[in-house]
Structures are given as C-alpha cells and as structure tokens.
PDB file of N, CA and C in Angstrom:
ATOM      1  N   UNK A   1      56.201  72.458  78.377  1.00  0.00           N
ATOM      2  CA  UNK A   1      55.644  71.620  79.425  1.00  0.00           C
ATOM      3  C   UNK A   1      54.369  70.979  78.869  1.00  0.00           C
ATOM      4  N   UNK A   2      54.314  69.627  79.042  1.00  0.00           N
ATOM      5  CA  UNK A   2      53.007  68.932  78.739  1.00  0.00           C
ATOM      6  C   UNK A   2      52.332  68.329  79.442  1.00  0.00           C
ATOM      7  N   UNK A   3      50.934  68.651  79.581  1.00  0.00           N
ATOM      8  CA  UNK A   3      49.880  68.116  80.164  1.00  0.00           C
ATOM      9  C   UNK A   3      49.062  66.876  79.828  1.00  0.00           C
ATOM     10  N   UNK A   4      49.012  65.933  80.814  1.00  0.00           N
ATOM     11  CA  UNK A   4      47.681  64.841  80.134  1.00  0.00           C
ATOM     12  C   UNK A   4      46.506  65.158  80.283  1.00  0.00           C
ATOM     13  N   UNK A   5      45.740  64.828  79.789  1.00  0.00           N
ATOM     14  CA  UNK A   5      44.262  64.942  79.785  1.00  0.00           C
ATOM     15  C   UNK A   5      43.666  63.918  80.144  1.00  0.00           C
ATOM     16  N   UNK A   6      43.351  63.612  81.081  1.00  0.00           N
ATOM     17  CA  UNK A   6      42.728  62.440  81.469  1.00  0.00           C
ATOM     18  C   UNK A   6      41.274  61.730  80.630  1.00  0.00           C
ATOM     19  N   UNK A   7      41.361  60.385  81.228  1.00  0.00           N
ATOM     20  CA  UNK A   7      39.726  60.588  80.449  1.00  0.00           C
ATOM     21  C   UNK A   7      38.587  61.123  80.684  1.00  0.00           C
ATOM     22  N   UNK A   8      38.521  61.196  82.106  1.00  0.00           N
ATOM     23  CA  UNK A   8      37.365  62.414  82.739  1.00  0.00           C
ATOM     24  C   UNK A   8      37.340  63.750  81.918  1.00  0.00           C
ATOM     25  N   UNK A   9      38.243  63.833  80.449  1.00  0.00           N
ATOM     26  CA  UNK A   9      38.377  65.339  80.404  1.00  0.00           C
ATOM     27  C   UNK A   9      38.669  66.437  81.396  1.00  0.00           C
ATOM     28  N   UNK A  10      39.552  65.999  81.867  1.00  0.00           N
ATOM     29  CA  UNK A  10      40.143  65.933  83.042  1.00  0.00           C
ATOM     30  C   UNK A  10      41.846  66.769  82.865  1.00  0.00           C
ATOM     31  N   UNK A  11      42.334  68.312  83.523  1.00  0.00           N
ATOM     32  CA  UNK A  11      43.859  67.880  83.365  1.00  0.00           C
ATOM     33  C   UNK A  11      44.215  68.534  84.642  1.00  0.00           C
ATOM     34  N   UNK A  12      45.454  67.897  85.122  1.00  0.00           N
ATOM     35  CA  UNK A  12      45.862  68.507  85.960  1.00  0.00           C
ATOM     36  C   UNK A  12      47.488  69.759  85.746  1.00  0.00           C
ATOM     37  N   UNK A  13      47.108  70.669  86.988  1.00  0.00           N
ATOM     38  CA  UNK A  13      47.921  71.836  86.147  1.00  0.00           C
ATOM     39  C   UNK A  13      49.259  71.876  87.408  1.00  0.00           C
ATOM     40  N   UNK A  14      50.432  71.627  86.633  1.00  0.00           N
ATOM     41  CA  UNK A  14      51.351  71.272  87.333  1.00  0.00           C
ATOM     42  C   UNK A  14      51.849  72.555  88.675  1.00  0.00           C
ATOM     43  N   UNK A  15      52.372  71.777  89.692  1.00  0.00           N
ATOM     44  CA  UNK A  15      52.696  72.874  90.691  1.00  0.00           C
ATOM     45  C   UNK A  15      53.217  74.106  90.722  1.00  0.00           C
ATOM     46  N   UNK A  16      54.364  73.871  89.300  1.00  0.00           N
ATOM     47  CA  UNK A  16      55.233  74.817  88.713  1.00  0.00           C
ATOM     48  C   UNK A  16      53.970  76.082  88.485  1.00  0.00           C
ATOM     49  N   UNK A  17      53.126  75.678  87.725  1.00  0.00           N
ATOM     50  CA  UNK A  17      52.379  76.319  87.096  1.00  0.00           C
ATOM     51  C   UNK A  17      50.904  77.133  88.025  1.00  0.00           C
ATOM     52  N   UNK A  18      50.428  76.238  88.525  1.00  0.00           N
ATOM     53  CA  UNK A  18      49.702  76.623  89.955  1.00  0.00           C
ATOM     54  C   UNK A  18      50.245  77.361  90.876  1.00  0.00           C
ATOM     55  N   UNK A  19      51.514  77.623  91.286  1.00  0.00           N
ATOM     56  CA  UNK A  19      52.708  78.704  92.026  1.00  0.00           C
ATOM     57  C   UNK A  19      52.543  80.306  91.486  1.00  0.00           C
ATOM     58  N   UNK A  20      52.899  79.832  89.864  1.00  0.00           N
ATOM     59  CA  UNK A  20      53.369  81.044  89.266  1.00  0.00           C
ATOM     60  C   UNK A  20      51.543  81.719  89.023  1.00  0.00           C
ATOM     61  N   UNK A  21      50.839  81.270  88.709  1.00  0.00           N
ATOM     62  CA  UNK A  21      49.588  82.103  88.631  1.00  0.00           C
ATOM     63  C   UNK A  21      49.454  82.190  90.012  1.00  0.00           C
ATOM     64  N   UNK A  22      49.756  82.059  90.801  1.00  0.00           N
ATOM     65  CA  UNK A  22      48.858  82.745  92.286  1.00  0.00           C
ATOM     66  C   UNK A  22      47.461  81.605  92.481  1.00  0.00           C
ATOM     67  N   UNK A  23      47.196  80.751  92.043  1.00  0.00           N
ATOM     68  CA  UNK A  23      46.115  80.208  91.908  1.00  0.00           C
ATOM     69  C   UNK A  23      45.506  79.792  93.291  1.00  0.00           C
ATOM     70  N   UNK A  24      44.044  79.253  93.521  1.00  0.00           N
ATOM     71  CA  UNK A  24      44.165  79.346  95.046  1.00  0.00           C
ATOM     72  C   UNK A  24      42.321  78.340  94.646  1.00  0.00           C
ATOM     73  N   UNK A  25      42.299  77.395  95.184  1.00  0.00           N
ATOM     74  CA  UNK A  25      40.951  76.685  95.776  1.00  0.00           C
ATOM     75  C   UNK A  25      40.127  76.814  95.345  1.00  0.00           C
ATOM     76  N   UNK A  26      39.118  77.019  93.978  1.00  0.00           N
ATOM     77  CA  UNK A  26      37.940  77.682  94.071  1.00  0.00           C
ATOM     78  C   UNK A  26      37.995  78.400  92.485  1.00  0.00           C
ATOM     79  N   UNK A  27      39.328  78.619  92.241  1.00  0.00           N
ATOM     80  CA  UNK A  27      39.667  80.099  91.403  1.00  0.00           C
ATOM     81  C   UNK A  27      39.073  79.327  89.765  1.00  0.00           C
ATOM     82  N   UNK A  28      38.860  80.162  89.718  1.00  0.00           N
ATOM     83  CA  UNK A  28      38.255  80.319  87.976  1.00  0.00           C
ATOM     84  C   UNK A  28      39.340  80.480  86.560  1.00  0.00           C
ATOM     85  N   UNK A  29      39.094  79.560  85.480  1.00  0.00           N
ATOM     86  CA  UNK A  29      39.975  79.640  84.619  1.00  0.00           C
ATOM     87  C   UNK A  29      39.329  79.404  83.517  1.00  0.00           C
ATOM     88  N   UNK A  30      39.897  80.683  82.555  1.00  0.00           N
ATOM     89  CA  UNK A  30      39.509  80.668  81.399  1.00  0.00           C
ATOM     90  C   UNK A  30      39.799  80.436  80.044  1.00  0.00           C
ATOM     91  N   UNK A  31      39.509  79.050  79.030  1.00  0.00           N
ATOM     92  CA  UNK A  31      40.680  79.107  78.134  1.00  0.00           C
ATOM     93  C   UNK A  31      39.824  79.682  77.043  1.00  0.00           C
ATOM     94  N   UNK A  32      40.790  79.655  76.050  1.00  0.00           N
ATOM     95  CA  UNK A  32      40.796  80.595  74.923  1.00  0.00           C
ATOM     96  C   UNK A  32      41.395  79.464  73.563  1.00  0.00           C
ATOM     97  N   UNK A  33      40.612  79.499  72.680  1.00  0.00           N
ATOM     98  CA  UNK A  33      41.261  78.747  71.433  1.00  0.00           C
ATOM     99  C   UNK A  33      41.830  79.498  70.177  1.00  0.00           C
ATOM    100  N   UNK A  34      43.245  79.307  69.982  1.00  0.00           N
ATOM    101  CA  UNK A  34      43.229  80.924  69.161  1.00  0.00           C
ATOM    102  C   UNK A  34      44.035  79.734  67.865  1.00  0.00           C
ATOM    103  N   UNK A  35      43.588  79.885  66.439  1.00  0.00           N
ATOM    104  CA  UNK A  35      44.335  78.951  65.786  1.00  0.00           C
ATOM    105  C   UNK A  35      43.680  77.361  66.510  1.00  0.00           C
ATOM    106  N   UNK A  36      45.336  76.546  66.484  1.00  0.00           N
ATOM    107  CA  UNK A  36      45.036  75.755  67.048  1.00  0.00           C
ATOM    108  C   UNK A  36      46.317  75.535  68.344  1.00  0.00           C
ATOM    109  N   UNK A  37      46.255  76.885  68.940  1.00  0.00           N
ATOM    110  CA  UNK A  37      46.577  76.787  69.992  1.00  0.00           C
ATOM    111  C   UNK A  37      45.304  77.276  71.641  1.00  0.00           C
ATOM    112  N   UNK A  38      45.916  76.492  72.728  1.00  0.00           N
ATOM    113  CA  UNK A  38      44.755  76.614  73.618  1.00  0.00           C
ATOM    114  C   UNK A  38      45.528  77.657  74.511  1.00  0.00           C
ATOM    115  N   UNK A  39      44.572  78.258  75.097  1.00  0.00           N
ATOM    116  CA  UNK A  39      45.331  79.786  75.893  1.00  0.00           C
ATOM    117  C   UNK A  39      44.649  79.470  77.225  1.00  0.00           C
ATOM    118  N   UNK A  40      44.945  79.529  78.188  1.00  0.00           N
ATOM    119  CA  UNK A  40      44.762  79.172  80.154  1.00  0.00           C
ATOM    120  C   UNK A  40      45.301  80.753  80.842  1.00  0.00           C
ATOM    121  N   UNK A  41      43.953  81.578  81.217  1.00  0.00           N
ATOM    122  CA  UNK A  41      44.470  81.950  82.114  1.00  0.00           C
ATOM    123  C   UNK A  41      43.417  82.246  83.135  1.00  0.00           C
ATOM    124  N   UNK A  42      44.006  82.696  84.807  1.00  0.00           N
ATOM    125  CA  UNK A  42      43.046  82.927  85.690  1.00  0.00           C
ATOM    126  C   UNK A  42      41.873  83.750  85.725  1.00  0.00           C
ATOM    127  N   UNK A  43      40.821  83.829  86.502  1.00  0.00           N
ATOM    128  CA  UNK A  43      39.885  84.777  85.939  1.00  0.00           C
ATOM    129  C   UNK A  43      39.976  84.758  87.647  1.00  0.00           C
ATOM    130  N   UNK A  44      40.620  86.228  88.726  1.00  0.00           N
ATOM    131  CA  UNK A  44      40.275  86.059  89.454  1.00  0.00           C
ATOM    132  C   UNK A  44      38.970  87.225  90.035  1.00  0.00           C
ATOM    133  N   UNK A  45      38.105  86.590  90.534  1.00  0.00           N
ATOM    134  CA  UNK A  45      37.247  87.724  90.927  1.00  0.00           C
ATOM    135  C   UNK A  45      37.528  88.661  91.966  1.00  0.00           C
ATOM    136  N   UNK A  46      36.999  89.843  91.859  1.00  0.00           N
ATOM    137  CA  UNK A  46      37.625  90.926  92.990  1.00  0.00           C
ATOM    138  C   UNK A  46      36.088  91.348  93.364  1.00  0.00           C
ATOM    139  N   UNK A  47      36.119  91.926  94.457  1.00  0.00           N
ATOM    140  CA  UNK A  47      35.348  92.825  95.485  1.00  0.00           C
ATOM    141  C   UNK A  47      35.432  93.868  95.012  1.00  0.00           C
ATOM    142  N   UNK A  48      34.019  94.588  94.897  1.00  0.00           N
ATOM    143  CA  UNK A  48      33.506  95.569  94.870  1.00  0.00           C
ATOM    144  C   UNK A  48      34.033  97.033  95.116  1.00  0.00           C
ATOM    145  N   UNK A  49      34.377  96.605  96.575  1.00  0.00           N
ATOM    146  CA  UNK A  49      35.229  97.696  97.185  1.00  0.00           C
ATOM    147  C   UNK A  49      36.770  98.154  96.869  1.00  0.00           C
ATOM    148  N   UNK A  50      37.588  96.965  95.955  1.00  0.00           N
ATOM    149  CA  UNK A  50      38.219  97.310  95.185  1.00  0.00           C
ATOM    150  C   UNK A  50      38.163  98.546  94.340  1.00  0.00           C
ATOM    151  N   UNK A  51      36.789  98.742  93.622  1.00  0.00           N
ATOM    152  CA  UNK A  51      36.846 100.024  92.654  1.00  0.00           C
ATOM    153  C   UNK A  51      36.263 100.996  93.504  1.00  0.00           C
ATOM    154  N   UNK A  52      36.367 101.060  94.811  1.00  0.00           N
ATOM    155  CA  UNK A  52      36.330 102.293  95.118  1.00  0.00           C
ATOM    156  C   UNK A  52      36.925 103.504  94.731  1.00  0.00           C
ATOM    157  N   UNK A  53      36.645 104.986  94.343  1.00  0.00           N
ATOM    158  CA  UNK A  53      37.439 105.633  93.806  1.00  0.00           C
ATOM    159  C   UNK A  53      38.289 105.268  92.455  1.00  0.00           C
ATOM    160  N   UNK A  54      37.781 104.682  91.647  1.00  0.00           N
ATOM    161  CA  UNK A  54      38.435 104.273  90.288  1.00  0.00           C
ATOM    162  C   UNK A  54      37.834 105.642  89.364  1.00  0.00           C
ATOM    163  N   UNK A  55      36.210 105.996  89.760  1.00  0.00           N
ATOM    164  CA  UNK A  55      35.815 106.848  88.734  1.00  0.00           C
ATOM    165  C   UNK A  55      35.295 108.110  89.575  1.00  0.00           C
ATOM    166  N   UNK A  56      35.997 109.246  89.507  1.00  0.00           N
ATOM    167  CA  UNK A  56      35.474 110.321  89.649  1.00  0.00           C
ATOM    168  C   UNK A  56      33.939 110.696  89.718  1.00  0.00           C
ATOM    169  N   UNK A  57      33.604 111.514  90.661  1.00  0.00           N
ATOM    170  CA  UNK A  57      32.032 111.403  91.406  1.00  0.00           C
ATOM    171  C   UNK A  57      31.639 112.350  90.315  1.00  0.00           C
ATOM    172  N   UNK A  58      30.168 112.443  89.939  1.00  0.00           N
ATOM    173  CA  UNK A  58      29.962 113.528  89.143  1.00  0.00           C
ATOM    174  C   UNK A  58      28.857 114.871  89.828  1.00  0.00           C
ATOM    175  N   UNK A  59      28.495 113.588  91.010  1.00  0.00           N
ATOM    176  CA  UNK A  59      27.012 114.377  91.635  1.00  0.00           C
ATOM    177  C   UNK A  59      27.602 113.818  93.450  1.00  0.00           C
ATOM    178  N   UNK A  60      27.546 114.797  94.263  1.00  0.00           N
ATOM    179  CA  UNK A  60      27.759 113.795  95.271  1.00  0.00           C
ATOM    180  C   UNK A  60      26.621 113.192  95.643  1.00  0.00           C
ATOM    181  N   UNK A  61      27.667 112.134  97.068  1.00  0.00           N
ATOM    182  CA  UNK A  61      26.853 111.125  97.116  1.00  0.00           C
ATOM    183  C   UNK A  61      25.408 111.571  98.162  1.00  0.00           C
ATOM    184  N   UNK A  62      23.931 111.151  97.918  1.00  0.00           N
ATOM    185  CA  UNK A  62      23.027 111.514  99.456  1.00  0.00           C
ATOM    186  C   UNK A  62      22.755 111.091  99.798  1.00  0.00           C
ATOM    187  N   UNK A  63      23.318 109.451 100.018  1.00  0.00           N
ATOM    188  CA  UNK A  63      23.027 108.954 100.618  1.00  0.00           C
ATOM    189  C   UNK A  63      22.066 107.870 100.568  1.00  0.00           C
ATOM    190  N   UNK A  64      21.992 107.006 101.534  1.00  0.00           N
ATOM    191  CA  UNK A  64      20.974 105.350 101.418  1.00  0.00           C
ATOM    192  C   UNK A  64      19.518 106.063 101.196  1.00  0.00           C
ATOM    193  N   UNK A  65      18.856 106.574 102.427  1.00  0.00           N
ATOM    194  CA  UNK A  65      17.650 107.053 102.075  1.00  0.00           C
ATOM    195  C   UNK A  65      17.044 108.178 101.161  1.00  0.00           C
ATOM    196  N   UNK A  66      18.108 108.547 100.410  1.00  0.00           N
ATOM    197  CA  UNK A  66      17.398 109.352  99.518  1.00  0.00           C
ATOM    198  C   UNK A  66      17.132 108.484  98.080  1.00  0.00           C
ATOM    199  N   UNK A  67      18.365 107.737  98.082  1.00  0.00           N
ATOM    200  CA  UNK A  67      18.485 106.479  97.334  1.00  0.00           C
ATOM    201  C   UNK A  67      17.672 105.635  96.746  1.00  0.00           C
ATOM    202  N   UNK A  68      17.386 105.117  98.342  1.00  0.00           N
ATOM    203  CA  UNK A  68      15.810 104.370  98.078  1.00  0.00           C
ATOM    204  C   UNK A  68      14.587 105.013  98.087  1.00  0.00           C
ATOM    205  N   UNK A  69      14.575 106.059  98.690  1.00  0.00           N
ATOM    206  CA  UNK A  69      13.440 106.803  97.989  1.00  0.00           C
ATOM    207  C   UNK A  69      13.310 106.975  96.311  1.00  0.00           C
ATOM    208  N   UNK A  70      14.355 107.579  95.777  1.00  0.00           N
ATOM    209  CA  UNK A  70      14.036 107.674  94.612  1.00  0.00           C
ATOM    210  C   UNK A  70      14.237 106.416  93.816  1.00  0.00           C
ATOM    211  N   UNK A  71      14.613 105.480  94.141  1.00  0.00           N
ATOM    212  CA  UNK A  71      14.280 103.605  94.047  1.00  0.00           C
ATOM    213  C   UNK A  71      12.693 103.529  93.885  1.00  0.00           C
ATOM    214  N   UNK A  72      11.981 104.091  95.325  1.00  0.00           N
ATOM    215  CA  UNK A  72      10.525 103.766  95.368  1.00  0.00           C
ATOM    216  C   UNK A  72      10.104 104.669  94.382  1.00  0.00           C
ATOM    217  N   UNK A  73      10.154 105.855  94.316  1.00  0.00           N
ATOM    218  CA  UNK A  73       9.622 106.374  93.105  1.00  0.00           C
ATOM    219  C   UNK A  73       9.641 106.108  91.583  1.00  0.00           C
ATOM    220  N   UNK A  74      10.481 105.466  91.496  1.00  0.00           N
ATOM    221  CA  UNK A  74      11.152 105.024  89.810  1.00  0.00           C
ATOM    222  C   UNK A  74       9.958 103.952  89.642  1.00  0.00           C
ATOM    223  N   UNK A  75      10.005 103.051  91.009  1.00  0.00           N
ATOM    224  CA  UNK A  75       9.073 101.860  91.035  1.00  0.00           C
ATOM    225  C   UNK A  75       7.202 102.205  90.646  1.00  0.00           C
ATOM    226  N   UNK A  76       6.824 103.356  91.477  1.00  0.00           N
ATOM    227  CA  UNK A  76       5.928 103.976  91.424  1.00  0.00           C
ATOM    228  C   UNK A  76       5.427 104.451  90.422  1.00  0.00           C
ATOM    229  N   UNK A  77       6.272 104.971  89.844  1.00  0.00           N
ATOM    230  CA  UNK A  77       5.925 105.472  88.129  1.00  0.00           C
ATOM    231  C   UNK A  77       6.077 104.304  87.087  1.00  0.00           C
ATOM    232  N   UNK A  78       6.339 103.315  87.454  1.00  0.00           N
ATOM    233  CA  UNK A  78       6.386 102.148  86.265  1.00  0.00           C
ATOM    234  C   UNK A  78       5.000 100.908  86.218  1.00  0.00           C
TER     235      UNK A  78
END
C-alpha cells in the first residue's frame, strides 16, 4: 500500500489502515527509521489506574496523610 506525502509534509493514513490500528482523534504516532525503511506505529497512552496491581506491594500502603507528612519532612530537611 502506498502513501502520498503531500507538500505540507503532510500524509494521510488510509481507512484500511486507521481501522486496523484502533486509531482514534488525538492518538499519537511514532515512526521509526530502520535501514531505509520507515516503521508507523501507535503510541497509545493509558491511565494510571491501569497499573494498578501490576507490582506487588512491598510495605503497605498508610495512607495520604502520612504520605504527605513525610513529603513535608523530606522538604524540611532539604
């Protein structure tokens, strides 16, 4: 499949192709030059709350105000 490049440096990415990535308004894309071929793919960003539970706790959690307390203290000593 071939793309034009406009002169704006400019290309547009065909529907076929905009479908199959999931692509959506806004979304971020990243190319890649490997050789002299060019590589396109999405960079989509995720929420935070996504990695909830990805990594095992080591200390539990105590919470906002102990948090920022020891926030203010770190601050205090610097």
């Amino acid at each position: 499949m071939n793309i034009q490049v406009m002169g704006d440096r400019q290309i547009t990415i065909p529907l076929e192709i905009w479908q199959r990535l999931n692509l959506r308004e806004g979304d971020e894309l990243a190319f890649s030059l490997e050789g002299n071929e060019l590589r396109l793919r999405p960079v989509k960003q995720q929420r935070l709350s996504q990695f909830r539970g990805v990594l095992p706790a080591t200390v539990p959690y105590p919470g906002k105000e102990a948090i920022r307390q020891q926030f203010a203290e770190s601050l205090a000593e610097s």
